[in-house]
PDB file of N, CA and C in Angstrom:
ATOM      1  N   UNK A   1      93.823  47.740 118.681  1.00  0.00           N
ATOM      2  CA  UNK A   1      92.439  47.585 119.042  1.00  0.00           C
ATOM      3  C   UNK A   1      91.841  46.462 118.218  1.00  0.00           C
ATOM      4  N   UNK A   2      90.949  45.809 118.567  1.00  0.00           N
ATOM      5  CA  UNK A   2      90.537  44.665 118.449  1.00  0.00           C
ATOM      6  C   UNK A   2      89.435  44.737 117.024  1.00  0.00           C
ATOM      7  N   UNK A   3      89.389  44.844 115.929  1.00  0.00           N
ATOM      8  CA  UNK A   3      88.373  44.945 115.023  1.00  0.00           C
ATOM      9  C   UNK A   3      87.699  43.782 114.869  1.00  0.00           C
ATOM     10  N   UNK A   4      86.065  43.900 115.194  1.00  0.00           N
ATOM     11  CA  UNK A   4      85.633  41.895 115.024  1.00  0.00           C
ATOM     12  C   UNK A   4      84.396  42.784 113.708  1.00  0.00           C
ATOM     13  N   UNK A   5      84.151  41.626 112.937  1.00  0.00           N
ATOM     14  CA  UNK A   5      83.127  41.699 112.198  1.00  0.00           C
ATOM     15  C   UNK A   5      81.809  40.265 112.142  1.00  0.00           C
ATOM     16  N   UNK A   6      81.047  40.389 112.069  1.00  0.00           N
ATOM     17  CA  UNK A   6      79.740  40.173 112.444  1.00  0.00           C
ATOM     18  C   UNK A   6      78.818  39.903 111.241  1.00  0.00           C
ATOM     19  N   UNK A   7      79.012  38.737 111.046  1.00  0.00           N
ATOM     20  CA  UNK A   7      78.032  38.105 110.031  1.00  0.00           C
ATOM     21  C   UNK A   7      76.517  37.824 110.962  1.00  0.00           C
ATOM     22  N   UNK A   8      75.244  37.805 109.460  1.00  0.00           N
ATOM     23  CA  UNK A   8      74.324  37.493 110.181  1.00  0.00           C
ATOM     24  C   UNK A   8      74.196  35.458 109.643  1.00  0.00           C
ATOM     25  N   UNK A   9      73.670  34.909 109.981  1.00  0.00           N
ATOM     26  CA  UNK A   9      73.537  33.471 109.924  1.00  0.00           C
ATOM     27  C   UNK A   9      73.848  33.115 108.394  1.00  0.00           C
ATOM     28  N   UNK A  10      72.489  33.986 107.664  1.00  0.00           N
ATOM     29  CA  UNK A  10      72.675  33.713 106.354  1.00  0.00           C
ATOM     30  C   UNK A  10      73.929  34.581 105.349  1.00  0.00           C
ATOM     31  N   UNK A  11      74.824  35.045 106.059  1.00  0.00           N
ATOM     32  CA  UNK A  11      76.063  35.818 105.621  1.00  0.00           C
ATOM     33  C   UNK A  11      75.795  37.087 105.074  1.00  0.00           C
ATOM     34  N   UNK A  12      74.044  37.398 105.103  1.00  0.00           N
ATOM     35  CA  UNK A  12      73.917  38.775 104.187  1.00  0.00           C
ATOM     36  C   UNK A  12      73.959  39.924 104.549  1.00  0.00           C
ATOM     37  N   UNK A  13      73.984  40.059 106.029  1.00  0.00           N
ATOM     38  CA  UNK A  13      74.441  41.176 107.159  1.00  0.00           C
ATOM     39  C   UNK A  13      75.277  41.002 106.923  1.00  0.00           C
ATOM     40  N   UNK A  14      76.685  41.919 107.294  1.00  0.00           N
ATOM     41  CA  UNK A  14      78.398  41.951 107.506  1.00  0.00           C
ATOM     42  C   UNK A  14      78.157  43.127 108.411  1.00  0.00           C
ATOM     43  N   UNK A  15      78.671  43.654 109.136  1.00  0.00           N
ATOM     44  CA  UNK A  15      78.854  44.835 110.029  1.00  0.00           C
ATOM     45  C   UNK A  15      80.552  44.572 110.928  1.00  0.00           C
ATOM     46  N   UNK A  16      80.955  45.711 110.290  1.00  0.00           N
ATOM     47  CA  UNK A  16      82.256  45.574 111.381  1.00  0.00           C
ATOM     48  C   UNK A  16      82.503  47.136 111.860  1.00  0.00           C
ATOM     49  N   UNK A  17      83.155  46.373 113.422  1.00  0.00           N
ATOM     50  CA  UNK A  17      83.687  47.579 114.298  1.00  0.00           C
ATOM     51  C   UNK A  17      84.762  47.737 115.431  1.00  0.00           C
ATOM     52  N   UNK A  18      84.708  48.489 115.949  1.00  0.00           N
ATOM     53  CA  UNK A  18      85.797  48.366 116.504  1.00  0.00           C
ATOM     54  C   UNK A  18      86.095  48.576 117.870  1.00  0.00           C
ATOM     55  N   UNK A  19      86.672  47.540 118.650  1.00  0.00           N
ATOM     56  CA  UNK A  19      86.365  47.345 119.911  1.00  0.00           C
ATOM     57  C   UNK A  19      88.192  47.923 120.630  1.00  0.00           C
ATOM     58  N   UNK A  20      87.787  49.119 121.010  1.00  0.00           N
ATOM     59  CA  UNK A  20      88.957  49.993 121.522  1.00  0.00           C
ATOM     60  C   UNK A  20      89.541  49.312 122.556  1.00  0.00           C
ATOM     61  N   UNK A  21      88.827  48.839 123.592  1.00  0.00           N
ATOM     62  CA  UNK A  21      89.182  48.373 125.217  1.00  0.00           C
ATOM     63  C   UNK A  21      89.010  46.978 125.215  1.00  0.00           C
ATOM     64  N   UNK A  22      88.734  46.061 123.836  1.00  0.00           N
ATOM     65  CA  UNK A  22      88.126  44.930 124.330  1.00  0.00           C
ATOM     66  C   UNK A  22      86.799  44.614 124.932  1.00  0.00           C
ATOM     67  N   UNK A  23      86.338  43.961 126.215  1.00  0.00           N
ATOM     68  CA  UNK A  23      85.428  43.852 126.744  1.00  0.00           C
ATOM     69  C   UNK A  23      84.445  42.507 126.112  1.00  0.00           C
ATOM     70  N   UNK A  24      82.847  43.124 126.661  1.00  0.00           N
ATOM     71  CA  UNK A  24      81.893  42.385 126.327  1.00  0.00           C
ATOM     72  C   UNK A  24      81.423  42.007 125.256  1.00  0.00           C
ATOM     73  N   UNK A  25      81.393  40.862 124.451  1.00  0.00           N
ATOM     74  CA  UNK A  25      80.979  40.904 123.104  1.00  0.00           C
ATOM     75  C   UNK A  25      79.249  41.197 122.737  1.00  0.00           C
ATOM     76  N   UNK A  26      78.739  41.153 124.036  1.00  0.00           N
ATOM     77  CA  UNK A  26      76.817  41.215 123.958  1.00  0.00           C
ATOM     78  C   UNK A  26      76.933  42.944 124.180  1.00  0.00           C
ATOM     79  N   UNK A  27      77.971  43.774 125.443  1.00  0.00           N
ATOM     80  CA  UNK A  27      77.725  45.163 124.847  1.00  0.00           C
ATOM     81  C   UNK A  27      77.930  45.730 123.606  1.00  0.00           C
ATOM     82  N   UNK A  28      78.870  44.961 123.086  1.00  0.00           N
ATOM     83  CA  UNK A  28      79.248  45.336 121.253  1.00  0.00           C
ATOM     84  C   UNK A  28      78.251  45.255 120.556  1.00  0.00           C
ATOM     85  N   UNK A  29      77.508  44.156 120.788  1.00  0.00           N
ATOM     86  CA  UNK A  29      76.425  43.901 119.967  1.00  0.00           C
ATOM     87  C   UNK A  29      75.591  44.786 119.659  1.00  0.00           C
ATOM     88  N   UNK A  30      75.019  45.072 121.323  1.00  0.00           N
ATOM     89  CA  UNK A  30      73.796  46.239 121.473  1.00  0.00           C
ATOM     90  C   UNK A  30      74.629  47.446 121.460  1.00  0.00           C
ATOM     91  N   UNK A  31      75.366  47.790 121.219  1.00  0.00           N
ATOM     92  CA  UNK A  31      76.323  49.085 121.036  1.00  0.00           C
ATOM     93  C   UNK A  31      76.085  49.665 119.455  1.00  0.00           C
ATOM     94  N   UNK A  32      76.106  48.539 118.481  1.00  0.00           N
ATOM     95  CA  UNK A  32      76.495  48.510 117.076  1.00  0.00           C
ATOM     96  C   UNK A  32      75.416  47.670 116.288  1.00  0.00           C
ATOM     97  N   UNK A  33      74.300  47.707 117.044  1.00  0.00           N
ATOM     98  CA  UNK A  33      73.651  46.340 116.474  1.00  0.00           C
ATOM     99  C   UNK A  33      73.644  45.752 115.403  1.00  0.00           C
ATOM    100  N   UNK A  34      74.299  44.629 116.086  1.00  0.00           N
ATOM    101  CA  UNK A  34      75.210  43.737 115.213  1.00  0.00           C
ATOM    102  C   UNK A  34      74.199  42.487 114.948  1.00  0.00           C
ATOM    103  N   UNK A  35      74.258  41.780 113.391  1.00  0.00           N
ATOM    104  CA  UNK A  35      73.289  41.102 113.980  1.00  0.00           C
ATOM    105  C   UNK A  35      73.255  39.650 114.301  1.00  0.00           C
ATOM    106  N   UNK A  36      73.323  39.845 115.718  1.00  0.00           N
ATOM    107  CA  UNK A  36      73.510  38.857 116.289  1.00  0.00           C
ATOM    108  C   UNK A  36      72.286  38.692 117.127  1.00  0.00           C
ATOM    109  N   UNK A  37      71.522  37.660 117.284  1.00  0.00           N
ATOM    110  CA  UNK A  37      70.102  37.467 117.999  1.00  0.00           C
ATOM    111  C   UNK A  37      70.440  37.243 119.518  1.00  0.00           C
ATOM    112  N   UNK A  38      69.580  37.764 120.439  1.00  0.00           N
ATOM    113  CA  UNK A  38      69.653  37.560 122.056  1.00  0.00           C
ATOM    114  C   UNK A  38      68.659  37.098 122.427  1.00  0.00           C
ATOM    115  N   UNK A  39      67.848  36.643 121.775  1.00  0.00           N
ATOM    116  CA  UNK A  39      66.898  35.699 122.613  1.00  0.00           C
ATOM    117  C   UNK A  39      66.980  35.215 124.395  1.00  0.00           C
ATOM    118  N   UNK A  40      68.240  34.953 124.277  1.00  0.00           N
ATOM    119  CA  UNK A  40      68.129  34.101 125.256  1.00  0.00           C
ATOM    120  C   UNK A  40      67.659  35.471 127.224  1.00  0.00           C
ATOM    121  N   UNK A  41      67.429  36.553 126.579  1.00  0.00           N
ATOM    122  CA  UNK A  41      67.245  37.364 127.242  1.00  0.00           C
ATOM    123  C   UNK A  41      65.933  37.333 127.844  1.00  0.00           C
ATOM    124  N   UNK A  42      65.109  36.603 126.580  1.00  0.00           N
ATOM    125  CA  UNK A  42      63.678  36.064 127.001  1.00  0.00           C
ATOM    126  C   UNK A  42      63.988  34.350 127.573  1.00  0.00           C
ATOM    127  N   UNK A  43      64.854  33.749 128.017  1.00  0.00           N
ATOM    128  CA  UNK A  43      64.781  32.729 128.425  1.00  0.00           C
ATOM    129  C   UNK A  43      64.863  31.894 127.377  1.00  0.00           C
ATOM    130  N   UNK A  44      65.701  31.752 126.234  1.00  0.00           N
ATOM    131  CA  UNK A  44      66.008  31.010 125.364  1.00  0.00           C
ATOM    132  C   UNK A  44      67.244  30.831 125.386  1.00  0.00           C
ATOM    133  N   UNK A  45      67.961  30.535 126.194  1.00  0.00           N
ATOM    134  CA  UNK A  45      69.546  30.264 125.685  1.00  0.00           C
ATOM    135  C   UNK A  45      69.631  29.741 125.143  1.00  0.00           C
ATOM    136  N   UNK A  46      70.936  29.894 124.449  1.00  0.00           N
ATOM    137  CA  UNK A  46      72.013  29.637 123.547  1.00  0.00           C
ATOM    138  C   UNK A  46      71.960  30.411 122.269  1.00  0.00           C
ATOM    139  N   UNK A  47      70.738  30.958 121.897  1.00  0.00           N
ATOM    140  CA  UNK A  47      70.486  31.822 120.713  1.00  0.00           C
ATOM    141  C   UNK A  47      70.673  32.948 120.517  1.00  0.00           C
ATOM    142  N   UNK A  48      72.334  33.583 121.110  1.00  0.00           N
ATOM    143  CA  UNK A  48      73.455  33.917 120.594  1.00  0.00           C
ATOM    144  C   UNK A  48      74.355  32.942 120.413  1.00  0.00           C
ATOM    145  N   UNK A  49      74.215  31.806 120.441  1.00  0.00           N
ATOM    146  CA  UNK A  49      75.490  31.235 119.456  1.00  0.00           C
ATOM    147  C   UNK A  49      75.872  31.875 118.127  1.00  0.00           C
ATOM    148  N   UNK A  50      77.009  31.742 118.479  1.00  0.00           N
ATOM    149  CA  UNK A  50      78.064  31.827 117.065  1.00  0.00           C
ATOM    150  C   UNK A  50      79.402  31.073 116.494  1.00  0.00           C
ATOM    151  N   UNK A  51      79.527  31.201 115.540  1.00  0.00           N
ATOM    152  CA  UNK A  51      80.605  30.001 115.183  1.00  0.00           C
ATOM    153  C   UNK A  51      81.864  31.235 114.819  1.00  0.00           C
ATOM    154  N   UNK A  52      82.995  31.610 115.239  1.00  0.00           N
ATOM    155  CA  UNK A  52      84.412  31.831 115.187  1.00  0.00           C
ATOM    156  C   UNK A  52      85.018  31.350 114.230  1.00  0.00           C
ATOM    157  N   UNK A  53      84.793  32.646 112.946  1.00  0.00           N
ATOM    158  CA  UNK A  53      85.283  32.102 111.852  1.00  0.00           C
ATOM    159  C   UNK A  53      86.907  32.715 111.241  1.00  0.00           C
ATOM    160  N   UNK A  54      87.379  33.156 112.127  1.00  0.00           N
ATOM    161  CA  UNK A  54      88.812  34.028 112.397  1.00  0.00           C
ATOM    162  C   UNK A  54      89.183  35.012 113.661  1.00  0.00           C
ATOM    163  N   UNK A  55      89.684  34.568 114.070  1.00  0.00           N
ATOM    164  CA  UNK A  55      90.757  35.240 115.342  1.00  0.00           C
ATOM    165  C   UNK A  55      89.943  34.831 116.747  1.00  0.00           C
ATOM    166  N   UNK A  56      89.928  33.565 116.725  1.00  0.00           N
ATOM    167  CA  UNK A  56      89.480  33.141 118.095  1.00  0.00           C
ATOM    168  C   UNK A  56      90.533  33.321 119.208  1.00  0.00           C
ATOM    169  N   UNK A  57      92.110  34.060 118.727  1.00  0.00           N
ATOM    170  CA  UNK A  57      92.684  34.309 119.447  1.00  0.00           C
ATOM    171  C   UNK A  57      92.256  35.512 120.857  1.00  0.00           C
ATOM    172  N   UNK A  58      91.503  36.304 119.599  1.00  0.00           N
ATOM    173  CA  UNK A  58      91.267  37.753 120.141  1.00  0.00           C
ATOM    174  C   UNK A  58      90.226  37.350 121.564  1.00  0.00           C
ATOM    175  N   UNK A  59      89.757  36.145 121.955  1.00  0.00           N
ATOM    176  CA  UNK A  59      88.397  36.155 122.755  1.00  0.00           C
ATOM    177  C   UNK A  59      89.549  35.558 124.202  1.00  0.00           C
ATOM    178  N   UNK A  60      88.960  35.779 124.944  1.00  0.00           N
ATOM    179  CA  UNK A  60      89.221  35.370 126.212  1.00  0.00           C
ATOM    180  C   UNK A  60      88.777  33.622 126.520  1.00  0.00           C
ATOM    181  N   UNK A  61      89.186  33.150 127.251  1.00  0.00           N
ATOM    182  CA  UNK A  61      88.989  31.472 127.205  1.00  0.00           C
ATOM    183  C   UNK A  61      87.535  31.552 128.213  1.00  0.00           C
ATOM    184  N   UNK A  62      86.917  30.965 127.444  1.00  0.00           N
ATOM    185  CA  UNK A  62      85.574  30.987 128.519  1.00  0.00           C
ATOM    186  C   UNK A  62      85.509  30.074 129.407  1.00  0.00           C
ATOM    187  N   UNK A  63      84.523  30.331 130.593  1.00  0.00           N
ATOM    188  CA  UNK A  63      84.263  29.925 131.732  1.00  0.00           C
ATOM    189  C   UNK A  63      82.964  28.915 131.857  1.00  0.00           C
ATOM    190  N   UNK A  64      83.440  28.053 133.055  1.00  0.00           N
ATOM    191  CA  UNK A  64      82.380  26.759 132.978  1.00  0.00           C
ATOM    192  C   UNK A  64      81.109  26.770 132.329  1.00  0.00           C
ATOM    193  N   UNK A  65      80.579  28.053 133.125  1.00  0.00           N
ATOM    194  CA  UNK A  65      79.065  28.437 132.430  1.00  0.00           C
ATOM    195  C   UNK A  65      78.727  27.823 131.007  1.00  0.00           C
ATOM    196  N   UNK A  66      79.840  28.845 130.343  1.00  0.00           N
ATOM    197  CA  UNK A  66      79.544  28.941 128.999  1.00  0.00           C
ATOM    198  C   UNK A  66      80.118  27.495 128.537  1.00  0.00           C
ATOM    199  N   UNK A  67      80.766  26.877 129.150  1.00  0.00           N
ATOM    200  CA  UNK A  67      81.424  25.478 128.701  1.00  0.00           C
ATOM    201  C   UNK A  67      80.189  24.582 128.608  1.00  0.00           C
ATOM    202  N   UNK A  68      79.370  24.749 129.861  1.00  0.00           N
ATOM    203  CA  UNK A  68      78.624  23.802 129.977  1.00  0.00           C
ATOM    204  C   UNK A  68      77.425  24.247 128.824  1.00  0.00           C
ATOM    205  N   UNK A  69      76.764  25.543 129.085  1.00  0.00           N
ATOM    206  CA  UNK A  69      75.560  25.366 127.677  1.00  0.00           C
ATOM    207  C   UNK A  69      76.005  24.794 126.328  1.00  0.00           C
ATOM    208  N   UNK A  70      77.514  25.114 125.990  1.00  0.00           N
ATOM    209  CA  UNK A  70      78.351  24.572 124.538  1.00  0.00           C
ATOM    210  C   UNK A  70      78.382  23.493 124.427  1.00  0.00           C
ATOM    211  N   UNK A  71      78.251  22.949 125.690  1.00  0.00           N
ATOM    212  CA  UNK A  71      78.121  21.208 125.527  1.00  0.00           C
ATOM    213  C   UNK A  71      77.212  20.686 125.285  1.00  0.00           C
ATOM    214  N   UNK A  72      76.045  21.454 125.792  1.00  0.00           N
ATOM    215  CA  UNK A  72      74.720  20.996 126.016  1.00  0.00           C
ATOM    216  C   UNK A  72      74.213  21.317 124.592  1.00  0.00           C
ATOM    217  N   UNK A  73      74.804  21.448 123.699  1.00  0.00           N
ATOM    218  CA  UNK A  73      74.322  22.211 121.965  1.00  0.00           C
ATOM    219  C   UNK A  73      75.481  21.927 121.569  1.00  0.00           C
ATOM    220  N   UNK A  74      76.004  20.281 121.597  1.00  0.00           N
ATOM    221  CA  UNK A  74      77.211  20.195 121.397  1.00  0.00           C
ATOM    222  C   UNK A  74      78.318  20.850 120.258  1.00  0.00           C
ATOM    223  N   UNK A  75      78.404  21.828 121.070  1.00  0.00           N
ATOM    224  CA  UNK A  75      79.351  22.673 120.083  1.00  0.00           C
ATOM    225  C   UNK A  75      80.992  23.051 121.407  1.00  0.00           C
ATOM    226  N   UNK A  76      81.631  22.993 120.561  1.00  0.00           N
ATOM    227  CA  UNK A  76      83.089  23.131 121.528  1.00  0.00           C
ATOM    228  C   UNK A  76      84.144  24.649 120.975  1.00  0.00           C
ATOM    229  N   UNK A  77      84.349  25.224 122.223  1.00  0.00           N
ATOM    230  CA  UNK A  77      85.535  26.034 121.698  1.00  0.00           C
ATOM    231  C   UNK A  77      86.756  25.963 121.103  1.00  0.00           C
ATOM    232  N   UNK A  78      87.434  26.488 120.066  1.00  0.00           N
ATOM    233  CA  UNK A  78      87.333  27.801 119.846  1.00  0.00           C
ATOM    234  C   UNK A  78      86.073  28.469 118.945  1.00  0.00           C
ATOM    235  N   UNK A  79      85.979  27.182 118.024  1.00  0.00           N
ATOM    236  CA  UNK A  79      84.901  27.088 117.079  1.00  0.00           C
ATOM    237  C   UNK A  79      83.777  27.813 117.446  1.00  0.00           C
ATOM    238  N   UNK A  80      83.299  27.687 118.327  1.00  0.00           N
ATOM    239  CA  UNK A  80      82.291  28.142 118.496  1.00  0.00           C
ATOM    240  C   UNK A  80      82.012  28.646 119.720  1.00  0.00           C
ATOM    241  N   UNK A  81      80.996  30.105 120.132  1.00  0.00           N
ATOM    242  CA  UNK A  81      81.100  30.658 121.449  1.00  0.00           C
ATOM    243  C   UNK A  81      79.710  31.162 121.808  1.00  0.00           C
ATOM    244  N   UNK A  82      79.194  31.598 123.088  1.00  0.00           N
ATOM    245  CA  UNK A  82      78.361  32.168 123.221  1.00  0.00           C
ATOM    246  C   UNK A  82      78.481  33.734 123.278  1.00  0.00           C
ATOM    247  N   UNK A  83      77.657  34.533 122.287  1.00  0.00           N
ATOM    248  CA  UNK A  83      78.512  36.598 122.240  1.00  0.00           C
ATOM    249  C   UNK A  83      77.980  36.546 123.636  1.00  0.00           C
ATOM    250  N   UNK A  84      76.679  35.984 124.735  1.00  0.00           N
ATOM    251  CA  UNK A  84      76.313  36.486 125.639  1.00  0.00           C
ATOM    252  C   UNK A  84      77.835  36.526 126.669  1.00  0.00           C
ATOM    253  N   UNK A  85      78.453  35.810 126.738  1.00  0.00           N
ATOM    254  CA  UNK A  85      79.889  35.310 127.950  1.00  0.00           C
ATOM    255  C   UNK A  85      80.746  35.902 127.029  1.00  0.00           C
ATOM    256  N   UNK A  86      81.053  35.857 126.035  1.00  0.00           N
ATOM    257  CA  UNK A  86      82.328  35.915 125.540  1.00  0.00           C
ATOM    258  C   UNK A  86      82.987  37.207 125.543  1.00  0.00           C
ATOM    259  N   UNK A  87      83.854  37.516 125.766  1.00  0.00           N
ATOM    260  CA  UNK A  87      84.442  38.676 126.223  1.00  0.00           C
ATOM    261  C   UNK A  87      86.318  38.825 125.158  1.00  0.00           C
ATOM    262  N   UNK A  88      86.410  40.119 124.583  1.00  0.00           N
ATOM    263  CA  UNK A  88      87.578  40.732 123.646  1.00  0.00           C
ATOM    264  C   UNK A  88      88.880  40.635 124.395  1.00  0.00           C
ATOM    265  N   UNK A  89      90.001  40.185 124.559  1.00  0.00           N
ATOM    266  CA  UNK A  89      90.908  40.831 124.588  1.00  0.00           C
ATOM    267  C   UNK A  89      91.376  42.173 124.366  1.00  0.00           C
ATOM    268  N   UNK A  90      91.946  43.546 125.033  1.00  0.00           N
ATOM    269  CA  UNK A  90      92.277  44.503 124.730  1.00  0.00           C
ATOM    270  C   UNK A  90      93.438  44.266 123.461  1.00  0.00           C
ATOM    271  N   UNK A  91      93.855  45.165 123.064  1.00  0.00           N
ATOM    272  CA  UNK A  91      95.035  45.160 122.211  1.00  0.00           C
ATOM    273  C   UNK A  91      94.938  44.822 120.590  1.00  0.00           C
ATOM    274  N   UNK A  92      95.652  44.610 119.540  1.00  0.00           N
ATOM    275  CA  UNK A  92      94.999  44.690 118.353  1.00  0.00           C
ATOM    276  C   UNK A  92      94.919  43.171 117.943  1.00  0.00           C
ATOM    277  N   UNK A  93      94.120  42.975 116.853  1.00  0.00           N
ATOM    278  CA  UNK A  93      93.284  41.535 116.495  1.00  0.00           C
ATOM    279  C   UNK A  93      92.296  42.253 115.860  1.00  0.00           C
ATOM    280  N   UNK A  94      91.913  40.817 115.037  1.00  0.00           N
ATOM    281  CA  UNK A  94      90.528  40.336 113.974  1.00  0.00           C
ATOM    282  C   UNK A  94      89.859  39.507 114.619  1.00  0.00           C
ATOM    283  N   UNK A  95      88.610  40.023 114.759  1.00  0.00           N
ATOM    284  CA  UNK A  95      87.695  38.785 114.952  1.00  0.00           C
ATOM    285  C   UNK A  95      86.390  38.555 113.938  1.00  0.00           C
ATOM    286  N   UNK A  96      86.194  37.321 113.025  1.00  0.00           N
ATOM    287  CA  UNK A  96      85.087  37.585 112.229  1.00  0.00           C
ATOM    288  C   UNK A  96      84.390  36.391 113.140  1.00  0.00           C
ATOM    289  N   UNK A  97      82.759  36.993 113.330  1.00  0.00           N
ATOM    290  CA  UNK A  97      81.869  35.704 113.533  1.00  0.00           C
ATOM    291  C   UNK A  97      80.572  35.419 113.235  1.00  0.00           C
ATOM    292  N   UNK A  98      80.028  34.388 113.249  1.00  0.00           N
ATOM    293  CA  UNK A  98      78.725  34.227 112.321  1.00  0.00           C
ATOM    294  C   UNK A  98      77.813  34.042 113.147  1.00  0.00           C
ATOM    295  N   UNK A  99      76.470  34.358 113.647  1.00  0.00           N
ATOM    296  CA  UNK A  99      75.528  34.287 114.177  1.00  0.00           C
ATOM    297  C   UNK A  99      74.812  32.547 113.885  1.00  0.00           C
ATOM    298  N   UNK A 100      74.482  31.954 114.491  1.00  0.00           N
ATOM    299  CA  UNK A 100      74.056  30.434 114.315  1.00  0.00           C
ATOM    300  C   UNK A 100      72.528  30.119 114.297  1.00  0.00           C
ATOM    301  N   UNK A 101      72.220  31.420 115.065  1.00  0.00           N
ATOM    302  CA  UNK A 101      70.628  31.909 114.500  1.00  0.00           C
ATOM    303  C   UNK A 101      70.312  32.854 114.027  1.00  0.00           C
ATOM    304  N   UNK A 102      69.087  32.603 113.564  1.00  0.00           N
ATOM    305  CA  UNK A 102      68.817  33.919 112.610  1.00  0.00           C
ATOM    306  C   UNK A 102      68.001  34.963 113.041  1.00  0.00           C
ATOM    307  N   UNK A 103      68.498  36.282 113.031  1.00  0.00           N
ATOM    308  CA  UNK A 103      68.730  37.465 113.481  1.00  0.00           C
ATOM    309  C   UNK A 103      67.059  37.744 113.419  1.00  0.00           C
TER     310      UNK A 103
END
């Protein structure tokens, strides 16, 4: 099973947990609130960015969508992802990641 941990921007949050099935990284979030900011729920995208600071293996390869806002805030994968798209691999893995705004 997939364990990711969850920095907040300024590193002083840590929260880790554990993602049995994989899945959504924005239901993890609001599952465990993690702190990771969703703004973009009010029409702010991109403010769940985060930067992939170990096991960018564990994430699934994202899709145009998310390619294109990453570009548009030029930031590129693996390095860096949106938690709103980004989605776990089932099976076991680390994932640590850092929130790029502040929570």
């Amino acid at each position: 099973m997939p364990t990711v941990t969850f920095e907040s921007s300024d590193g002083a949050i840590k929260k880790t947990v554990d993602a049995p099935d994989g899945g959504s990284m924005a239901d993890l979030c609001d599952d465990h609130e993690a702190p990771i900011p969703f703004s973009c729920r009010s029409a702010s995208c991109a403010t769940c960015h985060i930067e992939v600071l170990e096991g960018a293996e564990s994430l699934v390869p994202p899709e145009s969508e998310e390619l294109d806002v990453l570009d548009s805030i030029d930031s590129k994968p693996p390095k860096y992802r949106l938690a709103c798209c980004a989605k776990l691999k089932p099976g076991a893995g680390t994932l640590r990641v850092r929130a790029q705004n502040d929570y």
